[in-house]
C-alpha atoms as a PDB file:
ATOM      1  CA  UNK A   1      -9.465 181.894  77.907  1.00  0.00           C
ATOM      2  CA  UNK A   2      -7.776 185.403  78.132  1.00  0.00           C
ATOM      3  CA  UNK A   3      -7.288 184.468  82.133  1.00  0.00           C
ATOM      4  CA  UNK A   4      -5.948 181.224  81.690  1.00  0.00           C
ATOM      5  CA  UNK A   5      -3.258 182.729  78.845  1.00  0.00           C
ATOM      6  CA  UNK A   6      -2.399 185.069  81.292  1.00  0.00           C
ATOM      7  CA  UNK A   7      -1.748 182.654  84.404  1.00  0.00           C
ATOM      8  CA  UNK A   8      -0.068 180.757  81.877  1.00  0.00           C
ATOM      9  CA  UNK A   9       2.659 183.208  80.094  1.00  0.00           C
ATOM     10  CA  UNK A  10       3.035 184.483  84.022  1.00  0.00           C
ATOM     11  CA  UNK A  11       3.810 180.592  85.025  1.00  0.00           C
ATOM     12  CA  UNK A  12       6.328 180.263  81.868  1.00  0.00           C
ATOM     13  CA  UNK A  13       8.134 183.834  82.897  1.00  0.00           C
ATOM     14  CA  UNK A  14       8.526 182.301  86.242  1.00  0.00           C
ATOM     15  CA  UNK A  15      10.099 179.391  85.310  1.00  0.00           C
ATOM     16  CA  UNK A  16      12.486 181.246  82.793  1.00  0.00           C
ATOM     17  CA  UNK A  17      13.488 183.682  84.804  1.00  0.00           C
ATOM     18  CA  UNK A  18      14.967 181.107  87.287  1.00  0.00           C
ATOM     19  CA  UNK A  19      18.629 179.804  87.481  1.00  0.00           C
ATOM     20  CA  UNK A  20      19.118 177.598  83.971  1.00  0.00           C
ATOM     21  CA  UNK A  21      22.104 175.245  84.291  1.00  0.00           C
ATOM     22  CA  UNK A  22      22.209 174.485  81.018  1.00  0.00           C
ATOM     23  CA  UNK A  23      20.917 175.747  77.826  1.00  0.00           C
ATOM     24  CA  UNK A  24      21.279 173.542  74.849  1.00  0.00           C
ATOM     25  CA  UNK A  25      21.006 174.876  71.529  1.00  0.00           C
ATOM     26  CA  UNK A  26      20.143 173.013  68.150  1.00  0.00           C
ATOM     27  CA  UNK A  27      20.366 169.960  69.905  1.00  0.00           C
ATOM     28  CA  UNK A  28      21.314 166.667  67.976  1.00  0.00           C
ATOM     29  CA  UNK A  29      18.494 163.961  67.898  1.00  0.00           C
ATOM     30  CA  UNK A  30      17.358 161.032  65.326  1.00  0.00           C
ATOM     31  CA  UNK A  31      15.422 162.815  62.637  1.00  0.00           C
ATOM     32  CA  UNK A  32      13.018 160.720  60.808  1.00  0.00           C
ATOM     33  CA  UNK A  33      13.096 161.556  57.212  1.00  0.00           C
ATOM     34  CA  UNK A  34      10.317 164.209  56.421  1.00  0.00           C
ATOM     35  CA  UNK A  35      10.047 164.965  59.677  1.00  0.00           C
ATOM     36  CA  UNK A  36       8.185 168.533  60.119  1.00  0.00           C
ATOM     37  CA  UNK A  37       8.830 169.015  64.089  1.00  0.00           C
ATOM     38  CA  UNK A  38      12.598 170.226  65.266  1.00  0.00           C
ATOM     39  CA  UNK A  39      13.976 170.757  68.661  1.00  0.00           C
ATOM     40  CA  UNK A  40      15.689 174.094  68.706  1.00  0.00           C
ATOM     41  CA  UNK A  41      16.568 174.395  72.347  1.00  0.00           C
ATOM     42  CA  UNK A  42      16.623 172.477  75.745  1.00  0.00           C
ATOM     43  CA  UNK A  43      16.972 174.087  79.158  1.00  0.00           C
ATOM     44  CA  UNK A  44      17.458 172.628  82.372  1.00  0.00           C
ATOM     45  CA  UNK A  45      17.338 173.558  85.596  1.00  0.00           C
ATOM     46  CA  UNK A  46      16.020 171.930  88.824  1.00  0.00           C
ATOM     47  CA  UNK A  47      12.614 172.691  88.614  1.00  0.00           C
ATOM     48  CA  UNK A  48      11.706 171.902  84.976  1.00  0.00           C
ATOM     49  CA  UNK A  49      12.936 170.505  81.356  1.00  0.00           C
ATOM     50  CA  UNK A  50      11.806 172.675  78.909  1.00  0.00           C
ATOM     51  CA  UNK A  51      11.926 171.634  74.834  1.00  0.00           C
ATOM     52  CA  UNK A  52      11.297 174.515  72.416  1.00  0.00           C
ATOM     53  CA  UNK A  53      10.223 172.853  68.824  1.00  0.00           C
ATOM     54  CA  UNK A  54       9.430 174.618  65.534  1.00  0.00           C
ATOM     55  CA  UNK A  55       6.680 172.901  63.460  1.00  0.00           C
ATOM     56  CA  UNK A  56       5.767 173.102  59.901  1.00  0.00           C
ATOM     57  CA  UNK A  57       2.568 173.173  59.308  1.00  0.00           C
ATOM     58  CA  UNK A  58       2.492 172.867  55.653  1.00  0.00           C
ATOM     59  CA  UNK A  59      -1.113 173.452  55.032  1.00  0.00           C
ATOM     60  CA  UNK A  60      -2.633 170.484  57.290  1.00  0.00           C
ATOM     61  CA  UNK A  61      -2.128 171.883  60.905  1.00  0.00           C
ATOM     62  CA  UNK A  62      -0.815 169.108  63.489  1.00  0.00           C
ATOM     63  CA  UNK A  63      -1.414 168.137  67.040  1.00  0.00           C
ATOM     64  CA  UNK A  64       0.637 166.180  69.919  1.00  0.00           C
ATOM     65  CA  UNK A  65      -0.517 162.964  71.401  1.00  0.00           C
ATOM     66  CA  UNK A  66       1.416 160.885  73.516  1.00  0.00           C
ATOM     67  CA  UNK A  67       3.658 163.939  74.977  1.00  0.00           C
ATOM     68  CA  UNK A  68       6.529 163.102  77.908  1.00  0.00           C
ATOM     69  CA  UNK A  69      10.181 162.783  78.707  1.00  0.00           C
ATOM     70  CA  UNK A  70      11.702 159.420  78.980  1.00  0.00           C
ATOM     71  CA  UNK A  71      15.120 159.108  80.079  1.00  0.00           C
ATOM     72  CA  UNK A  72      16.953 155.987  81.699  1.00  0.00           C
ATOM     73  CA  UNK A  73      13.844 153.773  81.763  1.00  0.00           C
ATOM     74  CA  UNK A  74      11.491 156.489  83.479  1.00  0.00           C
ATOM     75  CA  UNK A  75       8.928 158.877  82.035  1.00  0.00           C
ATOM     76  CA  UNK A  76       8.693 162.244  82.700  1.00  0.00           C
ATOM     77  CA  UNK A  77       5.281 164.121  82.294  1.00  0.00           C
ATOM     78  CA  UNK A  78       3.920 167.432  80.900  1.00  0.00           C
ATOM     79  CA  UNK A  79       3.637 170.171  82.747  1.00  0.00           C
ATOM     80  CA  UNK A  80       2.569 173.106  80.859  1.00  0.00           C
ATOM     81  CA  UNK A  81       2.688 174.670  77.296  1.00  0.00           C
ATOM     82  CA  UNK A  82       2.934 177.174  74.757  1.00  0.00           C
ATOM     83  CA  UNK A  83       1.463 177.317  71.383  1.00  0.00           C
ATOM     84  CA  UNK A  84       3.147 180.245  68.802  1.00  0.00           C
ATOM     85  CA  UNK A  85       2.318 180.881  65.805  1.00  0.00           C
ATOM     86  CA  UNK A  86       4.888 182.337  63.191  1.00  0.00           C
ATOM     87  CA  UNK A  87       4.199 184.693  59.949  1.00  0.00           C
ATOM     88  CA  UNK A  88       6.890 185.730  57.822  1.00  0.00           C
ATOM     89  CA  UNK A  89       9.234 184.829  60.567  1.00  0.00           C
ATOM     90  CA  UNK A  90       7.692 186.785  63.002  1.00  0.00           C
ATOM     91  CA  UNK A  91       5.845 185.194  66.432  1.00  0.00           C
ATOM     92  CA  UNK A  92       1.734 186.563  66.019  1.00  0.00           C
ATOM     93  CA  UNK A  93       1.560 187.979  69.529  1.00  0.00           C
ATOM     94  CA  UNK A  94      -2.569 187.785  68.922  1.00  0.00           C
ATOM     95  CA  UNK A  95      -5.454 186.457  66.725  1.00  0.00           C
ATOM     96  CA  UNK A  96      -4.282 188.179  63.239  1.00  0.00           C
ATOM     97  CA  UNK A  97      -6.603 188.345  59.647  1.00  0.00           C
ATOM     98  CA  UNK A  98      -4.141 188.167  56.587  1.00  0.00           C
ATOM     99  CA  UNK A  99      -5.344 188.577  53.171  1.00  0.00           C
ATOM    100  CA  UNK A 100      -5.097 185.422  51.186  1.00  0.00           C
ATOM    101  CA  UNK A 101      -5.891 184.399  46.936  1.00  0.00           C
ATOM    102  CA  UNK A 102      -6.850 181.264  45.695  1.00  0.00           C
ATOM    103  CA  UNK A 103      -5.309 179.647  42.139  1.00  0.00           C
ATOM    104  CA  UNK A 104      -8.546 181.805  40.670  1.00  0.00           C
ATOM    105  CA  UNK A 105      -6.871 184.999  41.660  1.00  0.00           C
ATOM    106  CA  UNK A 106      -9.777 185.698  44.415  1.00  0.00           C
ATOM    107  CA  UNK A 107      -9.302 187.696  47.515  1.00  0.00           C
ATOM    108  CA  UNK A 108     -10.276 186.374  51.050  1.00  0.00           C
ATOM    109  CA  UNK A 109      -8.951 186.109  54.631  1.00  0.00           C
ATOM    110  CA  UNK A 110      -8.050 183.826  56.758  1.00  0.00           C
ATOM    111  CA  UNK A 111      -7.358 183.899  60.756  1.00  0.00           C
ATOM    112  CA  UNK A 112      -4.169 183.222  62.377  1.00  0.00           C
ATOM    113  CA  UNK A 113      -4.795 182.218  66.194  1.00  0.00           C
ATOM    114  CA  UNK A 114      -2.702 183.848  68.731  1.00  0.00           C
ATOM    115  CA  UNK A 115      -0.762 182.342  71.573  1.00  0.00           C
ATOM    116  CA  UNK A 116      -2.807 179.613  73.130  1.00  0.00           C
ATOM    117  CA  UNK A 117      -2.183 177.121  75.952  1.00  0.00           C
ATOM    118  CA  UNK A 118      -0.545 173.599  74.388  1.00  0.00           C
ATOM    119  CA  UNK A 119      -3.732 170.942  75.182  1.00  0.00           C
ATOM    120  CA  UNK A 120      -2.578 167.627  74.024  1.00  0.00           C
ATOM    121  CA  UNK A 121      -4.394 165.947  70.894  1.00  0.00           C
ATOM    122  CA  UNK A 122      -5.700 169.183  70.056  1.00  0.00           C
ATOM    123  CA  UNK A 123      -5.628 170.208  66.033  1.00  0.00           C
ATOM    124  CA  UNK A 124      -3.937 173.421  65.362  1.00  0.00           C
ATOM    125  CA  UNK A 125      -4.926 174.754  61.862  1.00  0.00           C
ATOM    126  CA  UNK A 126      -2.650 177.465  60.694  1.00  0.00           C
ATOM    127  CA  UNK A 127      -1.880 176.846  56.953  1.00  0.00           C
ATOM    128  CA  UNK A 128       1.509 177.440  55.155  1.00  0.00           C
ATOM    129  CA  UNK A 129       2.305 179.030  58.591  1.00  0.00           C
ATOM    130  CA  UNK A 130       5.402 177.659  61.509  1.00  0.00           C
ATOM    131  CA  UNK A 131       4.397 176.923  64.888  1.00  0.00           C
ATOM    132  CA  UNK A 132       7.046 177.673  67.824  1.00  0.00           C
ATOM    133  CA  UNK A 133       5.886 174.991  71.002  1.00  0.00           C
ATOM    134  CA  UNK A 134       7.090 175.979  74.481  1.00  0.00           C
ATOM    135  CA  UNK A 135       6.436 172.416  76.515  1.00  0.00           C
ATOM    136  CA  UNK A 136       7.676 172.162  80.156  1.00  0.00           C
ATOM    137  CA  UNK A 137       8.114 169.083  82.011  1.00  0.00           C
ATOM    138  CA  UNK A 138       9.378 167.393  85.134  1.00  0.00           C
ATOM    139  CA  UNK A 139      12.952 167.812  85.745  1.00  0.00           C
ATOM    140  CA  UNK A 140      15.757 165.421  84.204  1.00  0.00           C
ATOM    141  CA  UNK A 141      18.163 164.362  86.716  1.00  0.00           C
ATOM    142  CA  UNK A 142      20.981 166.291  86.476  1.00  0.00           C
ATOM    143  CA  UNK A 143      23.345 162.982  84.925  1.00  0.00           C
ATOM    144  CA  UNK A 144      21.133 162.512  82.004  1.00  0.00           C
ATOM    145  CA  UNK A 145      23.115 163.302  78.702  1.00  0.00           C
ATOM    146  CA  UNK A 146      19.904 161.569  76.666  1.00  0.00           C
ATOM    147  CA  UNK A 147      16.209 161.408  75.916  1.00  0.00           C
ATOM    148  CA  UNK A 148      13.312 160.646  74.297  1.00  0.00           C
ATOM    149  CA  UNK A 149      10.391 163.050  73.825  1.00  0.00           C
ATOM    150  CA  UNK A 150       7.508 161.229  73.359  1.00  0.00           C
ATOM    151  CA  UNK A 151       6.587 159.512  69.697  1.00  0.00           C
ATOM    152  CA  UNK A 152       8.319 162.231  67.963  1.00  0.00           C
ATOM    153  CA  UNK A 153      12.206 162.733  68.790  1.00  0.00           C
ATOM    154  CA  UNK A 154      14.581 160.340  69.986  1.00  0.00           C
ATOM    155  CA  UNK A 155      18.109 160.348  71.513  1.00  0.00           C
ATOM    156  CA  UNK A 156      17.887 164.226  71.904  1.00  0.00           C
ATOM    157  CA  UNK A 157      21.800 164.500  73.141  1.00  0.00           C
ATOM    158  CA  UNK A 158      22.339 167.009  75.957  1.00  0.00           C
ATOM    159  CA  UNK A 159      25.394 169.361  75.650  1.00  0.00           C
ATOM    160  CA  UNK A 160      26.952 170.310  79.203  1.00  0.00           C
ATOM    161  CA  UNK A 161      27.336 173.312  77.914  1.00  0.00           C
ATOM    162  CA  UNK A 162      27.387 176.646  80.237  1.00  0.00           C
ATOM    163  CA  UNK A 163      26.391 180.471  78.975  1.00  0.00           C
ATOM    164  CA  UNK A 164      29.212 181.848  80.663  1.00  0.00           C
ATOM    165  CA  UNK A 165      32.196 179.172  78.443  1.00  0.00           C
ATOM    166  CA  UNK A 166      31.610 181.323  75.664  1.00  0.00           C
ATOM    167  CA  UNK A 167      32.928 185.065  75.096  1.00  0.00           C
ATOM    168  CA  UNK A 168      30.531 187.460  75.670  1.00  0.00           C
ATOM    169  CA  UNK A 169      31.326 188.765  71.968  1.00  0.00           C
ATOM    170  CA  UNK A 170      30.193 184.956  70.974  1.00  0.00           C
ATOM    171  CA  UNK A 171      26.689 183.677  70.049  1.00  0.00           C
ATOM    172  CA  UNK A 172      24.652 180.583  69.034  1.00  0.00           C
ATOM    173  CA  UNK A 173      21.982 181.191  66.406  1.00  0.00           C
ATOM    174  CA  UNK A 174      19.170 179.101  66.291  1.00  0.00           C
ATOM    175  CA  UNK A 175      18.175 176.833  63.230  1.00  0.00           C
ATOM    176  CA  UNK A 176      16.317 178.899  60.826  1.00  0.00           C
ATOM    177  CA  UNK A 177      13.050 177.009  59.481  1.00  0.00           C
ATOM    178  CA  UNK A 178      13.841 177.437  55.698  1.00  0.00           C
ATOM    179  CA  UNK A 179      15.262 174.677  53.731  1.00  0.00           C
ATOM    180  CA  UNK A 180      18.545 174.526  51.864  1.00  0.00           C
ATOM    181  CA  UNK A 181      17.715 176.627  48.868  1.00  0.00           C
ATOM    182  CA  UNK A 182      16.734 179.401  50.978  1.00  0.00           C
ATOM    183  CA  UNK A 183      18.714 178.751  53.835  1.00  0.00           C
ATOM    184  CA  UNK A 184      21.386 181.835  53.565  1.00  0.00           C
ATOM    185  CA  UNK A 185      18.410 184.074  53.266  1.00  0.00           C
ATOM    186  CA  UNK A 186      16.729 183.337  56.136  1.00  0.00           C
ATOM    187  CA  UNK A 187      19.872 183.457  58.241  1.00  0.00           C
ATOM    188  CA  UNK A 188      20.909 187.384  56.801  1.00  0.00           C
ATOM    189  CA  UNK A 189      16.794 188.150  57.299  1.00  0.00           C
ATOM    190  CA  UNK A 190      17.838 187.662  61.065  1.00  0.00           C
ATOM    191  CA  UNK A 191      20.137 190.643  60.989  1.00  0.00           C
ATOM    192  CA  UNK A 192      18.269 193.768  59.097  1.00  0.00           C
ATOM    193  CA  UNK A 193      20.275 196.369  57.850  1.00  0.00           C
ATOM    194  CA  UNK A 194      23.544 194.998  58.752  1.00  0.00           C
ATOM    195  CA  UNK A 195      26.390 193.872  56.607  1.00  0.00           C
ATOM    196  CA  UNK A 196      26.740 190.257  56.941  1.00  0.00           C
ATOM    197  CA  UNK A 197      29.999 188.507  56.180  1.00  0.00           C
ATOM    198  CA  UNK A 198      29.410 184.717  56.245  1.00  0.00           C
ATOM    199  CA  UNK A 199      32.027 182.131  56.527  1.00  0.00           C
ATOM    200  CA  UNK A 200      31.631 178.432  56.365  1.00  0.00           C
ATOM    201  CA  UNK A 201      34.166 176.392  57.969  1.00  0.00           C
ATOM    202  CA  UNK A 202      35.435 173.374  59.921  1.00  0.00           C
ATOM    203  CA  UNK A 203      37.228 172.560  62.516  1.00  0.00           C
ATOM    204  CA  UNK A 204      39.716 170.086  61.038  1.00  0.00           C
ATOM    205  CA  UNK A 205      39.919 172.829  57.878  1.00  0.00           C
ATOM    206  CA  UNK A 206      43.764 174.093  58.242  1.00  0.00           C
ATOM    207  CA  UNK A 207      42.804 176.409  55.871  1.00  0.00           C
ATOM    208  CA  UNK A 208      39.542 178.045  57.407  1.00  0.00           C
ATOM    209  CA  UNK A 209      41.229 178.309  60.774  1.00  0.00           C
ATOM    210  CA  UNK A 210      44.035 180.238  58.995  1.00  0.00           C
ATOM    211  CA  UNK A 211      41.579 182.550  57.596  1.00  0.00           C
ATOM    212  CA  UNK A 212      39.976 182.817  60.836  1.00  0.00           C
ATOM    213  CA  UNK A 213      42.857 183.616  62.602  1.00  0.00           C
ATOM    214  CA  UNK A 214      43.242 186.296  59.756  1.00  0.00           C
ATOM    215  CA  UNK A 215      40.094 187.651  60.015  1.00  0.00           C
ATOM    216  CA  UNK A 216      40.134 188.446  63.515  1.00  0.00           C
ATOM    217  CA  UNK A 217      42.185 191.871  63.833  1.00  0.00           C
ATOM    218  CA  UNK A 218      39.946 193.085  60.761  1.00  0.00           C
ATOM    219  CA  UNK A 219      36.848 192.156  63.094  1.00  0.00           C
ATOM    220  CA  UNK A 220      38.150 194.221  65.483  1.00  0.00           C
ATOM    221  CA  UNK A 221      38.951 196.922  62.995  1.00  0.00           C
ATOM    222  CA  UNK A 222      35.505 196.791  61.749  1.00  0.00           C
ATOM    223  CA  UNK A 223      33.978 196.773  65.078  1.00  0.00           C
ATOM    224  CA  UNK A 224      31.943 200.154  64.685  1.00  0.00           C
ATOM    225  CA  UNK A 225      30.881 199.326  61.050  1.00  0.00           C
ATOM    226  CA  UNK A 226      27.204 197.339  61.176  1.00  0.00           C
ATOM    227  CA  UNK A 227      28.912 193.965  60.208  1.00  0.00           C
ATOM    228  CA  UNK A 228      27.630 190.960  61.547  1.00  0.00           C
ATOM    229  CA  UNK A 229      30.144 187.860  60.743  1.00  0.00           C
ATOM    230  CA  UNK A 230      28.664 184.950  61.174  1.00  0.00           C
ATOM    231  CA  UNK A 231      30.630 181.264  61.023  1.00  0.00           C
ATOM    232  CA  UNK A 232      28.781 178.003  60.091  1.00  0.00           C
ATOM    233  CA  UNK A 233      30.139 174.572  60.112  1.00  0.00           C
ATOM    234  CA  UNK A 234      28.441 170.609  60.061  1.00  0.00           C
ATOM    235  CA  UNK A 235      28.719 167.999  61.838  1.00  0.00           C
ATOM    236  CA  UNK A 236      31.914 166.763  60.527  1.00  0.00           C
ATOM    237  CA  UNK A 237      33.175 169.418  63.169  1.00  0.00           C
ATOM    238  CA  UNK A 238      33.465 167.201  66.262  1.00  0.00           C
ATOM    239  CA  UNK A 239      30.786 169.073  68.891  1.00  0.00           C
ATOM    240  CA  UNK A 240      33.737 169.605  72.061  1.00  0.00           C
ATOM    241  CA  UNK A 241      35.914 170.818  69.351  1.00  0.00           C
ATOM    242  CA  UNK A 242      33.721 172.913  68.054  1.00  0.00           C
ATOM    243  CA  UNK A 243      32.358 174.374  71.122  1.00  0.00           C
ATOM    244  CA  UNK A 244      36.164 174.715  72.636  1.00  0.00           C
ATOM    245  CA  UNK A 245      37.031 176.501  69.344  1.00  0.00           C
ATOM    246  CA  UNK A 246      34.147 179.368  69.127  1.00  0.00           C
ATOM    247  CA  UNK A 247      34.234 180.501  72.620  1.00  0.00           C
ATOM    248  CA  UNK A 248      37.111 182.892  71.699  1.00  0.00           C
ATOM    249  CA  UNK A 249      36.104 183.534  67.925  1.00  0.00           C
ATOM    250  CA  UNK A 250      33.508 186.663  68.247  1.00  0.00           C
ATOM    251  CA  UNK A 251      30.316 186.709  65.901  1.00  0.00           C
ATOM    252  CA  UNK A 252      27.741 183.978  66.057  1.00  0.00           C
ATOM    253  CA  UNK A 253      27.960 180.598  65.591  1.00  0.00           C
ATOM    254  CA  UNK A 254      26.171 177.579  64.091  1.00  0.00           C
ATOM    255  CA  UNK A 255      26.736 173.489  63.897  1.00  0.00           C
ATOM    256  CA  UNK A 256      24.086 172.096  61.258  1.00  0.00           C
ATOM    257  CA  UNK A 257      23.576 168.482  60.397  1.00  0.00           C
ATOM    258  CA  UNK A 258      25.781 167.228  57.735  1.00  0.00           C
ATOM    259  CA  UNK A 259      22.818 166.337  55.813  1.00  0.00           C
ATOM    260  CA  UNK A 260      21.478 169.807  55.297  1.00  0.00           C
ATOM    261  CA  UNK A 261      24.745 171.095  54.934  1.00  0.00           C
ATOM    262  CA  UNK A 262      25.268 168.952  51.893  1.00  0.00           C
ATOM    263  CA  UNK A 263      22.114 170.255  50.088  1.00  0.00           C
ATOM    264  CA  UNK A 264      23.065 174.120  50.536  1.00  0.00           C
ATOM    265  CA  UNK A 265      23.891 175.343  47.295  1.00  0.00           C
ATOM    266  CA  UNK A 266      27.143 176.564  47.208  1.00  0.00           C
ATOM    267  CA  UNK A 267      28.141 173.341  48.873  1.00  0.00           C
ATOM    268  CA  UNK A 268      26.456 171.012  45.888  1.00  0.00           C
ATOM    269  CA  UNK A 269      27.789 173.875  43.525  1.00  0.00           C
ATOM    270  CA  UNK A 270      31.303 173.538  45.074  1.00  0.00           C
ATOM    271  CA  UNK A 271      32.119 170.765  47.883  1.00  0.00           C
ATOM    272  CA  UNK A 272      34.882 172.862  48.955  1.00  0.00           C
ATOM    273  CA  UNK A 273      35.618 174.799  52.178  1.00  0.00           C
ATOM    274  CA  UNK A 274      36.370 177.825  53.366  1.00  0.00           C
ATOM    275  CA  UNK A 275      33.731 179.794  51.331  1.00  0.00           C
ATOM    276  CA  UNK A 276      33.039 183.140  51.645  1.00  0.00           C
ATOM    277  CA  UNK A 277      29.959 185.192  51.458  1.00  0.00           C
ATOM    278  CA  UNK A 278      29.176 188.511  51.847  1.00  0.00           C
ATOM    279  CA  UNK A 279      25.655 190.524  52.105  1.00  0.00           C
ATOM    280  CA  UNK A 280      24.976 194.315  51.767  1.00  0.00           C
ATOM    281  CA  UNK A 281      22.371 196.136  53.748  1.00  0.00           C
ATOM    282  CA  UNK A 282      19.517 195.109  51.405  1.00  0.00           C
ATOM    283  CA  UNK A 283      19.971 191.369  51.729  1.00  0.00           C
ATOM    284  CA  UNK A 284      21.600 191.010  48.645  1.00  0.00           C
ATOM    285  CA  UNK A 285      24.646 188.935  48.273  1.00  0.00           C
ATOM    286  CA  UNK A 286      27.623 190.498  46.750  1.00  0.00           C
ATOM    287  CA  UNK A 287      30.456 188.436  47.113  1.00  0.00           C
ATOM    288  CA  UNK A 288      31.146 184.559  46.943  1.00  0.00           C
ATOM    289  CA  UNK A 289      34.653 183.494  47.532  1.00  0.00           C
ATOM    290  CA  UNK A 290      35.901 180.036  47.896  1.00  0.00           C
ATOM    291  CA  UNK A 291      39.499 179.689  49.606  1.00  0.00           C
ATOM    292  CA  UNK A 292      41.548 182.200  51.761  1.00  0.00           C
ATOM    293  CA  UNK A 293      44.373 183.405  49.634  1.00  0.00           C
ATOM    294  CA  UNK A 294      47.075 185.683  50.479  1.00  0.00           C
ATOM    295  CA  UNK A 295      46.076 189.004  51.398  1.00  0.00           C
ATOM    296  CA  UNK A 296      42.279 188.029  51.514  1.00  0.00           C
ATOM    297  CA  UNK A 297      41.635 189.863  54.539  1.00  0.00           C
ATOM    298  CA  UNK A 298      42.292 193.157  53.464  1.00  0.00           C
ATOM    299  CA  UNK A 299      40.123 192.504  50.207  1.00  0.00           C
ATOM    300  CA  UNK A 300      37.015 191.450  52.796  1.00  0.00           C
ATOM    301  CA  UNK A 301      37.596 194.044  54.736  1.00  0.00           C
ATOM    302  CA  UNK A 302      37.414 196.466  51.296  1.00  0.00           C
ATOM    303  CA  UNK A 303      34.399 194.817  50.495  1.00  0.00           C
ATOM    304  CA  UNK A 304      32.748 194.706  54.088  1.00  0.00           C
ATOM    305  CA  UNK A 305      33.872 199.230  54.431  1.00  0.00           C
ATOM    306  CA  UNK A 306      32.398 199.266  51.276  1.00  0.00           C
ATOM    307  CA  UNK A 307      29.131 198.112  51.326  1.00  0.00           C
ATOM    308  CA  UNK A 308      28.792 199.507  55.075  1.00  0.00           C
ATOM    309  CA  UNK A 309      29.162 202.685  53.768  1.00  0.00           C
ATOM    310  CA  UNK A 310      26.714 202.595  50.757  1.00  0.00           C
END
């Protein structure tokens, strides 16, 4: 088993380290409701199509049948894959024994399996834990903007989207696997001992692109300071817009569905944008602001100098 993981991590290095044409992150697909499996990323290039999912495993483990591409009438089949598992939002890199206790209050153990080839209709048993799946296939042809993956996601839209159209100061994040309630959290967990200024935004907003535009000599003022702003917006912000509008705004970047978005809970608390939010070192959220008034940039940056210096 060892030898085969090995041929197989060296097969998936080879493949990534070649050309990628495009790289498509968060990519928009028909989500069934409940579903537990997300596409994070897509990349392309001429020798394979390889889909990066997250999976939930929510205490009953899960298994693929059924697993190809199908795009303009034609299916395209499975190469190879990667199985990951995920604790605490960390990948295991091998077979791990965590403590565990039942609703009695006893102590036992339980054993998280390392990386491990994808085999098709296999069961993979990791409870309460978050699978990452690295799956290559066949190439797409290079005009497909659409596909299907099997039973499990459909329409999965292709960006033609290039690293090099974005600053280098610019960056996508991926999709944290947290729901709404604990959504923020997960995103600042991401960025450890930084100060994390967070602003959410639009790109039809007048407002937020004023405060934007605002914001940005501060950003460079605050350059050498361990902040980390990061700008989120739905889908409400039209995807060439958005992508046209971020590769010259500097911090990282992230397009949600509009149906998550609406369950965060400053945005049920308040369906208002811009918002403001600001996190100290520790995690801990210390500022909430909803609007951009006058002179608002020079009370961020207090707040940012502030808690970068505590």
């Amino acid at each position: 088993m060892k030898k085969i993981l090995t041929t197989l991590c060296i097969l998936v290095s080879a493949m990534t380290a070649q050309a990628q044409s495009r790289v498509i992150v968060n990519p928009d697909y028909e989500e069934e409701e409940g579903a537990r499996m997300f596409p994070v990323k897509v990349e392309l290039s001429d020798t394979a199509t390889t889909l990066h999912i997250l999976m939930k495993c929510n205490f009953s483990g899960w298994g693929l049948t059924n697993t190809y591409l199908e795009a303009t009438g034609k299916r395209y089949t499975l190469k190879s894959g990667l199985r990951i598992p995920t604790l605490i939002g960390k990948e295991i890199k091998g077979d791990t024994l965590i403590a565990t206790r039942d609703k009695a209050g006893e102590q036992g153990t339980w054993l998280i399996k390392g990386p491990e080839p994808f085999v098709e209709g296999k069961m993979y048993l990791n409870p309460g834990q978050t699978d990452s799946i690295i799956l290559h296939f066949e190439p797409l042809p290079a005009d497909v903007s659409v596909f299907d993956c099997g039973d499990n996601f459909r329409k999965i839209s292709l960006v033609k989207t290039k690293k090099n159209e974005m600053s280098h100061d610019s960056h996508l994040l991926v999709m944290p696997d947290a729901a709404p309630e604990q959504f923020m959290e997960a995103i600042v967990a991401q960025f450890p001992g930084k100060v994390i200024f967070i602003d959410l935004w639009a790109t039809w907003c007048g407002p937020c692109k004023r405060g934007i535009s605002k914001m940005g000599p501060v950003k460079k003022e605050l350059k050498d300071q361990d902040a980390v702003f990061i700008y989120l917006t739905d889908e409400s912000s039209p995807e060439d817009e958005w992508r046209s509008s971020i590769a010259s705004m500097a911090g990282y970047h992230l397009r949600m569905s509009s149906r998550f978005w609406d369950k965060l809970p400053c945005i049920v608390e308040t369906n208002s944008i811009p918002q403001y939010l600001l996190y100290n070192r520790q995690g801990k959220q210390i500022l909430h602001q909803i609007g951009f008034a006058d002179g608002a940039e020079q009370h961020f940056k207090n707040e940012i100098l502030k808690a970068s210096n505590e």
